[in-house]
PDB file of N, CA and C in Angstrom:
ATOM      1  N   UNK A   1     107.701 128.742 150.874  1.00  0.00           N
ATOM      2  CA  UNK A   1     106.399 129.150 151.350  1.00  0.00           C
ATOM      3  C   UNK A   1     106.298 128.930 152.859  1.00  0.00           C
ATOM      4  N   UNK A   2     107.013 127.621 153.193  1.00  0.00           N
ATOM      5  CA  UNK A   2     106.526 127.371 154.439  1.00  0.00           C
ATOM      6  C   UNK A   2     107.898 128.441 155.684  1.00  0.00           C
ATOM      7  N   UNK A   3     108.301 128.872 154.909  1.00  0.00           N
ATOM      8  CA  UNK A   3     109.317 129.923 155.618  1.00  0.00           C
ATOM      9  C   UNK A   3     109.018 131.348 156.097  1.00  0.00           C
ATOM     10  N   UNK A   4     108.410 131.637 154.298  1.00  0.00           N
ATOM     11  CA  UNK A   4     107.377 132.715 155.153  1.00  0.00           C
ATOM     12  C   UNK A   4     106.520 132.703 156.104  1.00  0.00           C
ATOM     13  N   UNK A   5     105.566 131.690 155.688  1.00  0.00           N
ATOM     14  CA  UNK A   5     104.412 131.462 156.662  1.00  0.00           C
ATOM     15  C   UNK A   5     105.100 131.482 158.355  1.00  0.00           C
ATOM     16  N   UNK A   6     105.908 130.930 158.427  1.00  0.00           N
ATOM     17  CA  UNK A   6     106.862 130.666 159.706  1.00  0.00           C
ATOM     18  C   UNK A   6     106.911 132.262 160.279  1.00  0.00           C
ATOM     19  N   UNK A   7     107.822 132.844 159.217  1.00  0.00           N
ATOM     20  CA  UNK A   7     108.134 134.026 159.676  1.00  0.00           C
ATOM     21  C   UNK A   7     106.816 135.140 160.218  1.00  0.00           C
ATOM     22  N   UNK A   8     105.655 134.746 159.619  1.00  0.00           N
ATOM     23  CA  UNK A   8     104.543 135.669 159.685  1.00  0.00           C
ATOM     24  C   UNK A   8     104.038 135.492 160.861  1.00  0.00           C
ATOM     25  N   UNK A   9     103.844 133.978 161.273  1.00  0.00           N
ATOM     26  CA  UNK A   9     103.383 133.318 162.632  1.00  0.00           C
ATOM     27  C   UNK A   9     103.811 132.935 163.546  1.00  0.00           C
ATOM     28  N   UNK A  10     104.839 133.525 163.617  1.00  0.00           N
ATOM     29  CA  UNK A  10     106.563 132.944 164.748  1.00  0.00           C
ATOM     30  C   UNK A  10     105.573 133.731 165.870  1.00  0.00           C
ATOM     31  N   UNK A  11     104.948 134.904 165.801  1.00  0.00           N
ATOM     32  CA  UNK A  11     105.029 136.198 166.972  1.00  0.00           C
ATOM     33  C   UNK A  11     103.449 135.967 167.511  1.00  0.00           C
ATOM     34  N   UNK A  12     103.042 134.571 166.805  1.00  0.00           N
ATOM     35  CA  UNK A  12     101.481 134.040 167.244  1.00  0.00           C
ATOM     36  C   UNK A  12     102.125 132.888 167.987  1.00  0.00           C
ATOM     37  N   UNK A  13     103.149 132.641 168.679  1.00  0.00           N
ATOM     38  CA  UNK A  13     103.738 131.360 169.266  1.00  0.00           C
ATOM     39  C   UNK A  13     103.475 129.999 168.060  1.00  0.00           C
ATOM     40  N   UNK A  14     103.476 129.915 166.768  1.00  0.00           N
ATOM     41  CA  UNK A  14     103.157 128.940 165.982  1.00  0.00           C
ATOM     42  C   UNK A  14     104.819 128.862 165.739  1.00  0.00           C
ATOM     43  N   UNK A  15     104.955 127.635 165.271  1.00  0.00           N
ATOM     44  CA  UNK A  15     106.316 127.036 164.890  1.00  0.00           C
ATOM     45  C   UNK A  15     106.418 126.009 164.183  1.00  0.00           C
ATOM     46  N   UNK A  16     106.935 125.855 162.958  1.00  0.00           N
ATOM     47  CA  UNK A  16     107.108 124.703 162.248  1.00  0.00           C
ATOM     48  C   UNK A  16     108.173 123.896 162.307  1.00  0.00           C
ATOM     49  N   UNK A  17     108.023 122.730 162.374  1.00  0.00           N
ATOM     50  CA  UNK A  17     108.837 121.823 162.107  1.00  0.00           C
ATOM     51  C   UNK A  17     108.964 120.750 160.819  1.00  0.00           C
ATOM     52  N   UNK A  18     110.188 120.847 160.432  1.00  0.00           N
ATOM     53  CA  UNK A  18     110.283 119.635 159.250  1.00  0.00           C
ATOM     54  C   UNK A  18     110.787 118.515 159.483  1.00  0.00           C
ATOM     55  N   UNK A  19     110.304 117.099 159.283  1.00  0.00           N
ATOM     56  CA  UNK A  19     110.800 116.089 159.511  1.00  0.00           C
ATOM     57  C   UNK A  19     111.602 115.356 158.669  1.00  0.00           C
ATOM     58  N   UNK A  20     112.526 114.995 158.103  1.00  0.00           N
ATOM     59  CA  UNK A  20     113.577 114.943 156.873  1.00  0.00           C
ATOM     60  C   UNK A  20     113.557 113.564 157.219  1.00  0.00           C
ATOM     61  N   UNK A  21     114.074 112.540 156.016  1.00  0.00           N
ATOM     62  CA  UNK A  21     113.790 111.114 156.268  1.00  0.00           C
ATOM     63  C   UNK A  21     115.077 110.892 155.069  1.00  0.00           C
ATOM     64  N   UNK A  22     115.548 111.702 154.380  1.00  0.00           N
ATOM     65  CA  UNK A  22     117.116 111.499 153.508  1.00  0.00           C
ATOM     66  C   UNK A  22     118.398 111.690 154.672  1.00  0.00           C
ATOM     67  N   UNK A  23     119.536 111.804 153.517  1.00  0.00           N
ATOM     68  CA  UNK A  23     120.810 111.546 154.283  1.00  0.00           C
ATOM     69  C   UNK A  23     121.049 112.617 154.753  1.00  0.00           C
ATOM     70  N   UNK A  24     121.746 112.766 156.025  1.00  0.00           N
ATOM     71  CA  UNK A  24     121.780 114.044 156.465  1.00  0.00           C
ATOM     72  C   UNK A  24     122.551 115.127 156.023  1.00  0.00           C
ATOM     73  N   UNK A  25     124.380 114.933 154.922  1.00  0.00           N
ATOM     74  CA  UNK A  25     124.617 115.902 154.147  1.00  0.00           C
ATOM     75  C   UNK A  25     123.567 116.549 153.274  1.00  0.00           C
ATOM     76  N   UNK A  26     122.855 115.417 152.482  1.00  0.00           N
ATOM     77  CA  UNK A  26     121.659 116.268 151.530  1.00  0.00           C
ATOM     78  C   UNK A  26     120.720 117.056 152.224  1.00  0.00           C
ATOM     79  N   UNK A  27     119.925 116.751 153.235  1.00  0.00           N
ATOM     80  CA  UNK A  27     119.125 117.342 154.109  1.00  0.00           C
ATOM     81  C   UNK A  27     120.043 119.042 154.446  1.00  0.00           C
ATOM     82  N   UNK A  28     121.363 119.018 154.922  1.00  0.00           N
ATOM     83  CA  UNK A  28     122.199 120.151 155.838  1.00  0.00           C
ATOM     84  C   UNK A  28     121.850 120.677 154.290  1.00  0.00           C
ATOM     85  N   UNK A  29     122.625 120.499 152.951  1.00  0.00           N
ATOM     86  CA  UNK A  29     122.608 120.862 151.667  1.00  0.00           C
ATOM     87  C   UNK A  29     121.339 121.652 151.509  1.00  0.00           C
ATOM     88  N   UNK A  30     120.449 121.102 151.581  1.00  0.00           N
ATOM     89  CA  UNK A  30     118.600 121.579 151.102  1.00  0.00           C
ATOM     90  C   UNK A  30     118.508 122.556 151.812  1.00  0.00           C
ATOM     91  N   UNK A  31     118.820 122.275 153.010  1.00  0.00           N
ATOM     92  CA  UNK A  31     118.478 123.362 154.791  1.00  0.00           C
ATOM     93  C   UNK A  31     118.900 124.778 153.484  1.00  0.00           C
ATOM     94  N   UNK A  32     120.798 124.816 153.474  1.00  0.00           N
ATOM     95  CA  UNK A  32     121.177 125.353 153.152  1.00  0.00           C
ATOM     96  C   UNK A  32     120.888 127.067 152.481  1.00  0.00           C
ATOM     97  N   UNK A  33     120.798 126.062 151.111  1.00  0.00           N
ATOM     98  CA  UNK A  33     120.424 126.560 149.706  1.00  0.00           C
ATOM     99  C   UNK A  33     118.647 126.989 149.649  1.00  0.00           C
ATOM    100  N   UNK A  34     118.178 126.121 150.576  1.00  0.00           N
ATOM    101  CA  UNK A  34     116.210 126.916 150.375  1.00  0.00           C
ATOM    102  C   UNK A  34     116.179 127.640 151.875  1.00  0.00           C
ATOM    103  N   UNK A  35     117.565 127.997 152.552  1.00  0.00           N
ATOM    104  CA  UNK A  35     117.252 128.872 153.157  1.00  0.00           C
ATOM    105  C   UNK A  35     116.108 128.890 154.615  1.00  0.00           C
ATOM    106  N   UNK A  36     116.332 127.644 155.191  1.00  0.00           N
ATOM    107  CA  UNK A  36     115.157 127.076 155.863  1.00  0.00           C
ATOM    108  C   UNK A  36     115.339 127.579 157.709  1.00  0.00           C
ATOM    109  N   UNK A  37     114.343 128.455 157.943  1.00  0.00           N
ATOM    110  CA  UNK A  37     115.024 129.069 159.206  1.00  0.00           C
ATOM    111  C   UNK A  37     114.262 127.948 160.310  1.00  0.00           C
ATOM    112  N   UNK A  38     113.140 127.177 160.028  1.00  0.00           N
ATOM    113  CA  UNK A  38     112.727 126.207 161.163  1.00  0.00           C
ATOM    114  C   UNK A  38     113.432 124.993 161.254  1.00  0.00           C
ATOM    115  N   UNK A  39     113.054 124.183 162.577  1.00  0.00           N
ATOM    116  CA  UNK A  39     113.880 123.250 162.745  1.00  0.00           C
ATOM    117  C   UNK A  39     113.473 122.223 161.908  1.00  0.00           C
ATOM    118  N   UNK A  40     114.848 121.300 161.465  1.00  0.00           N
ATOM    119  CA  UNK A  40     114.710 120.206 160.771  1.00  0.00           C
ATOM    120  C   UNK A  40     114.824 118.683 162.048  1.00  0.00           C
ATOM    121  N   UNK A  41     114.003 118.111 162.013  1.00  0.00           N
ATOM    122  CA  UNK A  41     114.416 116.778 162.666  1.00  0.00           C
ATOM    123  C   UNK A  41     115.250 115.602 162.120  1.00  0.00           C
ATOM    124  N   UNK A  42     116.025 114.989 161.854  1.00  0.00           N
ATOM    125  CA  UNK A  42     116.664 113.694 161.184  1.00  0.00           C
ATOM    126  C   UNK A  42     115.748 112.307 161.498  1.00  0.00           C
ATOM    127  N   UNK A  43     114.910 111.596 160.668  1.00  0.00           N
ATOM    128  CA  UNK A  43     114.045 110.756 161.206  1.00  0.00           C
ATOM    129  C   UNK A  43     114.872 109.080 160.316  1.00  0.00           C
ATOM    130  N   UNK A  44     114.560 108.306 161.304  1.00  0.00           N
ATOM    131  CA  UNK A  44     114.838 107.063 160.537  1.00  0.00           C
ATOM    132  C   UNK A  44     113.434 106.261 159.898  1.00  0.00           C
ATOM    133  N   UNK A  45     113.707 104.982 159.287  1.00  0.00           N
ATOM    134  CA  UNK A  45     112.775 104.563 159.197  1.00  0.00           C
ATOM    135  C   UNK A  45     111.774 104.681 160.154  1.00  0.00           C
ATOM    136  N   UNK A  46     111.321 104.644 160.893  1.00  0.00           N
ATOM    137  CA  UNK A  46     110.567 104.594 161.950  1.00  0.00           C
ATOM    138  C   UNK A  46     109.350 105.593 161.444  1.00  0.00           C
ATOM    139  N   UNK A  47     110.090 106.724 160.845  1.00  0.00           N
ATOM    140  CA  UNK A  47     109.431 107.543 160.968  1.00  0.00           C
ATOM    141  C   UNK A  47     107.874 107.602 159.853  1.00  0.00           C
ATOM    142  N   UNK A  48     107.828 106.579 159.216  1.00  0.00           N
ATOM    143  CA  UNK A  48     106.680 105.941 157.920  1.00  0.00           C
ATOM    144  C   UNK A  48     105.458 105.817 159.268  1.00  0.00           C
ATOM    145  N   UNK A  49     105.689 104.840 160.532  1.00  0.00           N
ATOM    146  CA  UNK A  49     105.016 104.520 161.824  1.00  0.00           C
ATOM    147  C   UNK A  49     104.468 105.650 162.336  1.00  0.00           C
ATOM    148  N   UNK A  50     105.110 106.855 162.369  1.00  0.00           N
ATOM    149  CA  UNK A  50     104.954 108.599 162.932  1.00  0.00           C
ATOM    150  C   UNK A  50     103.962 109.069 161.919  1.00  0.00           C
ATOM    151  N   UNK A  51     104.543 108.578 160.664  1.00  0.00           N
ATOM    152  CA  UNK A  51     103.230 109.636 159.009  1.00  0.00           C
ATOM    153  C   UNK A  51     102.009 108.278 159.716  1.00  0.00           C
ATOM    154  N   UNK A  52     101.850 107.136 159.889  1.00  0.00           N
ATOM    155  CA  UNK A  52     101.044 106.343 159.605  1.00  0.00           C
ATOM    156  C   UNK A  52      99.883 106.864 160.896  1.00  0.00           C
ATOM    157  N   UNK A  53     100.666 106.555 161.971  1.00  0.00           N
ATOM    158  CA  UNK A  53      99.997 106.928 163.118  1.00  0.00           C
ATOM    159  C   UNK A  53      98.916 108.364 163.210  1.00  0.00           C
ATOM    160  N   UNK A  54      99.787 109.410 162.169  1.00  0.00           N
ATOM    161  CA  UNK A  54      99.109 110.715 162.170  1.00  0.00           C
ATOM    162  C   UNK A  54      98.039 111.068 161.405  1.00  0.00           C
ATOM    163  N   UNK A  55      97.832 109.705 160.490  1.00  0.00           N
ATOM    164  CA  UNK A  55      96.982 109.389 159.625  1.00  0.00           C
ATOM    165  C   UNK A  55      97.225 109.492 157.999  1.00  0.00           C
ATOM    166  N   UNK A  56      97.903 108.747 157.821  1.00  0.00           N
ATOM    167  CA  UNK A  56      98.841 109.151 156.632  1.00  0.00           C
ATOM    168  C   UNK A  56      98.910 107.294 156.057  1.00  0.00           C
ATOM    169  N   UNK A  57      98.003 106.979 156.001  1.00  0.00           N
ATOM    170  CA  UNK A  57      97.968 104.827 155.958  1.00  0.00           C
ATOM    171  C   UNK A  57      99.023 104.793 154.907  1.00  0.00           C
ATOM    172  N   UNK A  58      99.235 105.376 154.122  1.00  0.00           N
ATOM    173  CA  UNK A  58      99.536 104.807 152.411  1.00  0.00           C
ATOM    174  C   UNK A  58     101.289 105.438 152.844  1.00  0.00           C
ATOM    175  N   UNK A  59     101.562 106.308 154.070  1.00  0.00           N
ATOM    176  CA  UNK A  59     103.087 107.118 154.033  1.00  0.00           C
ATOM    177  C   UNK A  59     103.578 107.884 152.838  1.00  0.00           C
ATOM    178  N   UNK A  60     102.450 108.616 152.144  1.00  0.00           N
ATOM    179  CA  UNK A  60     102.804 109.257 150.863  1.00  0.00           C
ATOM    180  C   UNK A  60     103.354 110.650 151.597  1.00  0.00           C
ATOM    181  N   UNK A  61     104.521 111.200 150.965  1.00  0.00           N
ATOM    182  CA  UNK A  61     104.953 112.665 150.981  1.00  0.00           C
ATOM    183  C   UNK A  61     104.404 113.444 149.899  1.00  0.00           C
ATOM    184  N   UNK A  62     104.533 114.605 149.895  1.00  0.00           N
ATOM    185  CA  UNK A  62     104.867 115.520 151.315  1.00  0.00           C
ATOM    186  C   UNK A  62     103.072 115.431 152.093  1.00  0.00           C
ATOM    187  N   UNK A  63     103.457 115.304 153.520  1.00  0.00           N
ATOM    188  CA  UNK A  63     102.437 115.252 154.631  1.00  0.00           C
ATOM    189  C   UNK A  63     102.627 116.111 155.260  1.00  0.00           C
ATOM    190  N   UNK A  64     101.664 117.286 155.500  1.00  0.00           N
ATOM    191  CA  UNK A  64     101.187 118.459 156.362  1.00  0.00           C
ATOM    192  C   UNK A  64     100.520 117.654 157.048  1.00  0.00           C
ATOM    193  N   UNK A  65     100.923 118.176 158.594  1.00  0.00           N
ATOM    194  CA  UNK A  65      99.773 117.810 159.710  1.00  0.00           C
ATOM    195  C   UNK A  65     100.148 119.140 160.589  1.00  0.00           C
ATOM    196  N   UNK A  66      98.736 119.963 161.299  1.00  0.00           N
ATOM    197  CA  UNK A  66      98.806 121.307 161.760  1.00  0.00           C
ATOM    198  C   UNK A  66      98.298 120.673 163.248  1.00  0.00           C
ATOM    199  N   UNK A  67      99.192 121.082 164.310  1.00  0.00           N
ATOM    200  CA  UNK A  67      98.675 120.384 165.895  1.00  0.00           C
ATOM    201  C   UNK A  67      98.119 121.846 166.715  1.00  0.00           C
ATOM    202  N   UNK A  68      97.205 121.291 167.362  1.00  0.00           N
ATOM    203  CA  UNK A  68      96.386 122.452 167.752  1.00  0.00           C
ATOM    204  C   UNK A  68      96.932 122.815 168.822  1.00  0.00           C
ATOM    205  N   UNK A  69      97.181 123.582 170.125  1.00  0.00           N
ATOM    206  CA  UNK A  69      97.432 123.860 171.124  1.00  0.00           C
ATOM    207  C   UNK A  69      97.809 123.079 171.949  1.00  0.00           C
ATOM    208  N   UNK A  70      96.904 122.394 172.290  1.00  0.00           N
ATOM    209  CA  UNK A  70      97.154 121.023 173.262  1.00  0.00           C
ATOM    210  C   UNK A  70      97.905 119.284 172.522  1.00  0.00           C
ATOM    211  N   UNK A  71      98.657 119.950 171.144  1.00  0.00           N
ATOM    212  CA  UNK A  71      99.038 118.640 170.815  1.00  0.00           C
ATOM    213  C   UNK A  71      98.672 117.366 169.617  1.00  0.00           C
ATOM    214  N   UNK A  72      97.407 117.952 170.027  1.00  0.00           N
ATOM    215  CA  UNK A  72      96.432 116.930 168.653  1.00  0.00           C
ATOM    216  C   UNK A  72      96.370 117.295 167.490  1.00  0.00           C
ATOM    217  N   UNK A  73      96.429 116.588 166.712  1.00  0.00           N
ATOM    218  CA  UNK A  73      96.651 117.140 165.217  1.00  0.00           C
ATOM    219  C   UNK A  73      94.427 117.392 164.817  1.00  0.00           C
ATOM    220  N   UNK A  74      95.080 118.817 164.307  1.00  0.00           N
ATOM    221  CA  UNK A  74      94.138 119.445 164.035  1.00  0.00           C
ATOM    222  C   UNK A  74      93.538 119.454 162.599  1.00  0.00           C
ATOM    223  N   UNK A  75      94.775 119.406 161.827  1.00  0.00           N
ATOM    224  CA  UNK A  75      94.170 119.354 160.252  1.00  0.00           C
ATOM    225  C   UNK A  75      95.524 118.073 159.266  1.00  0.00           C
ATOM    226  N   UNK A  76      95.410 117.653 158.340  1.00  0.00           N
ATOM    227  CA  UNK A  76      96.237 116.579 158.177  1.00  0.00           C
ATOM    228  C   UNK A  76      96.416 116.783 156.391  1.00  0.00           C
ATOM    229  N   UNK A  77      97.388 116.983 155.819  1.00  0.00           N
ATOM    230  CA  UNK A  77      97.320 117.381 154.255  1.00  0.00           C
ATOM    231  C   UNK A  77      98.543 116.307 153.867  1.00  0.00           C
ATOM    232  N   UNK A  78      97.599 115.503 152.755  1.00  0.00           N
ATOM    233  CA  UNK A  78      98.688 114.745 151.861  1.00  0.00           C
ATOM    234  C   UNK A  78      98.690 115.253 150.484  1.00  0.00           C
ATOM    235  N   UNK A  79      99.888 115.509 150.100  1.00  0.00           N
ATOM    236  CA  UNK A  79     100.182 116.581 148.702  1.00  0.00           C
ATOM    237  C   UNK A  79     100.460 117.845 148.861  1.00  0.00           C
ATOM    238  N   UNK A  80     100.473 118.505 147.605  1.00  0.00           N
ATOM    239  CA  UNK A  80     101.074 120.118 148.406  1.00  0.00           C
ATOM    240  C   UNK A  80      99.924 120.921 148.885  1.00  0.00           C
ATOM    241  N   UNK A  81     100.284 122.079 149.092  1.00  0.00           N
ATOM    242  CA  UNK A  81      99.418 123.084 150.076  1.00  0.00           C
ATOM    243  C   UNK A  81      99.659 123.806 149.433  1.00  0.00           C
ATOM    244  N   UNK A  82      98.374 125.371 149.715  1.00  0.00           N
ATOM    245  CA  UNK A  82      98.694 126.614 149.482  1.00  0.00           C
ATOM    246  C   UNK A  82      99.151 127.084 150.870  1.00  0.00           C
ATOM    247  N   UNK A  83      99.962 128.242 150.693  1.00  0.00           N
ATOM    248  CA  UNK A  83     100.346 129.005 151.525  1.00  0.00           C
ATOM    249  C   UNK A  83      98.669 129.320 152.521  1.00  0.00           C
ATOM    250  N   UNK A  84      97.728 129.766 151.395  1.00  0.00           N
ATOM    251  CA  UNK A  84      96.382 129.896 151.978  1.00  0.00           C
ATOM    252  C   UNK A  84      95.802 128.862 153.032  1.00  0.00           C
ATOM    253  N   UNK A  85      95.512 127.729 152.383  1.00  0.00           N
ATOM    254  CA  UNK A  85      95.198 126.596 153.402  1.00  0.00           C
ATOM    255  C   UNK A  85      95.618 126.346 154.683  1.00  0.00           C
ATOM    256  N   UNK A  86      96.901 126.236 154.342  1.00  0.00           N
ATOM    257  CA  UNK A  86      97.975 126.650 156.071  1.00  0.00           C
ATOM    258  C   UNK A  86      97.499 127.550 157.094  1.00  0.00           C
ATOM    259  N   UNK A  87      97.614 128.703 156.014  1.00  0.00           N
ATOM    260  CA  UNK A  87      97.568 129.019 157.182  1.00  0.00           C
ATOM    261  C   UNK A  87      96.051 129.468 157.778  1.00  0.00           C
ATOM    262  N   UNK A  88      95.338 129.170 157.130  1.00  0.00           N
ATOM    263  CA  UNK A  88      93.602 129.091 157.326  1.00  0.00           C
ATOM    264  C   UNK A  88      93.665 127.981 158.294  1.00  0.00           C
ATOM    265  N   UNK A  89      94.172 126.794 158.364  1.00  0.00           N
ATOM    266  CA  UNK A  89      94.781 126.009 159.136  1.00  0.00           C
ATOM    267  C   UNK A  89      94.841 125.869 160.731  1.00  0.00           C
ATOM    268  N   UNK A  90      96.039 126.818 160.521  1.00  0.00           N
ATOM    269  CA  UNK A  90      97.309 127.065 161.270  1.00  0.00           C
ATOM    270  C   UNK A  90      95.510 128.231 162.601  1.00  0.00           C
ATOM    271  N   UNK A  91      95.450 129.209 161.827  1.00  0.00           N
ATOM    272  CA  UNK A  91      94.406 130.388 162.267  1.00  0.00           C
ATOM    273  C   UNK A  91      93.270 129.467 163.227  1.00  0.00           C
ATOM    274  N   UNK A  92      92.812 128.408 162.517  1.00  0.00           N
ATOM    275  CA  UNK A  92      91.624 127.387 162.938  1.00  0.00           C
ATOM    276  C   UNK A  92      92.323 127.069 164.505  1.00  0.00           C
ATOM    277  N   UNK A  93      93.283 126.286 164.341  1.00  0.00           N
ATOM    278  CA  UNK A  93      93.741 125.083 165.229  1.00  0.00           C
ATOM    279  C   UNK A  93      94.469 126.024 166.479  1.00  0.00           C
ATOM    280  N   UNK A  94      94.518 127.568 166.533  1.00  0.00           N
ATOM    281  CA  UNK A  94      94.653 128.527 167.280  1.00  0.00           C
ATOM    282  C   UNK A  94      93.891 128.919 168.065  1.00  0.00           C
ATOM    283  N   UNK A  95      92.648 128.867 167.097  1.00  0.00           N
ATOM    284  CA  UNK A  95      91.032 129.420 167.975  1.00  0.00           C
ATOM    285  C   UNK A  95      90.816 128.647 168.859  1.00  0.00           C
ATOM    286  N   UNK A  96      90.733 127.200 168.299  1.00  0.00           N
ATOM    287  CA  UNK A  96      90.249 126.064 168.680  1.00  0.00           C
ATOM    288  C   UNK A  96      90.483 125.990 170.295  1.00  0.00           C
TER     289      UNK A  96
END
């Protein structure tokens, strides 16, 4: 989902990034096989401090956070998403 969405909003300057927190063969593996055309980051522990900071207290996955233009996180999702929400989202934190 979040590939399409990518692909739909690449040509609105929007860009996703995934932050991966497993081993990095499994991560290259996943990239792989689901076909993932945005960038993946490799995060270490540290990165629980990054979900916490963004507002994420408890570090539960999967965590959507949508950053608005200037940087600030605009909308913040713990659990899954619709494709809809995103990018209702994604549309908001554009205007903004």
């Amino acid at each position: 989902m979040l590939v399409s969405l990518r692909d739909h909003l690449l040509a609105s300057g929007v860009e996703f990034i995934g932050i991966a927190i497993d081993q990095a063969p499994k991560v290259a593996e996943f990239v792989r096989t689901a076909r993932i055309s945005y960038p993946i980051l490799m995060a270490g522990a540290a990165t629980f401090d990054l979900v916490r900071a963004l507002g994420n207290p408890s570090g539960g996955l999967p965590f959507t956070v949508v950053l608005d233009k200037k940087g600030g996180v605009a909308h913040r999702n713990l659990g899954l998403v619709t494709r809809e929400k995103i990018e209702q989202q994604v549309r908001e934190a554009l205007s903004a």
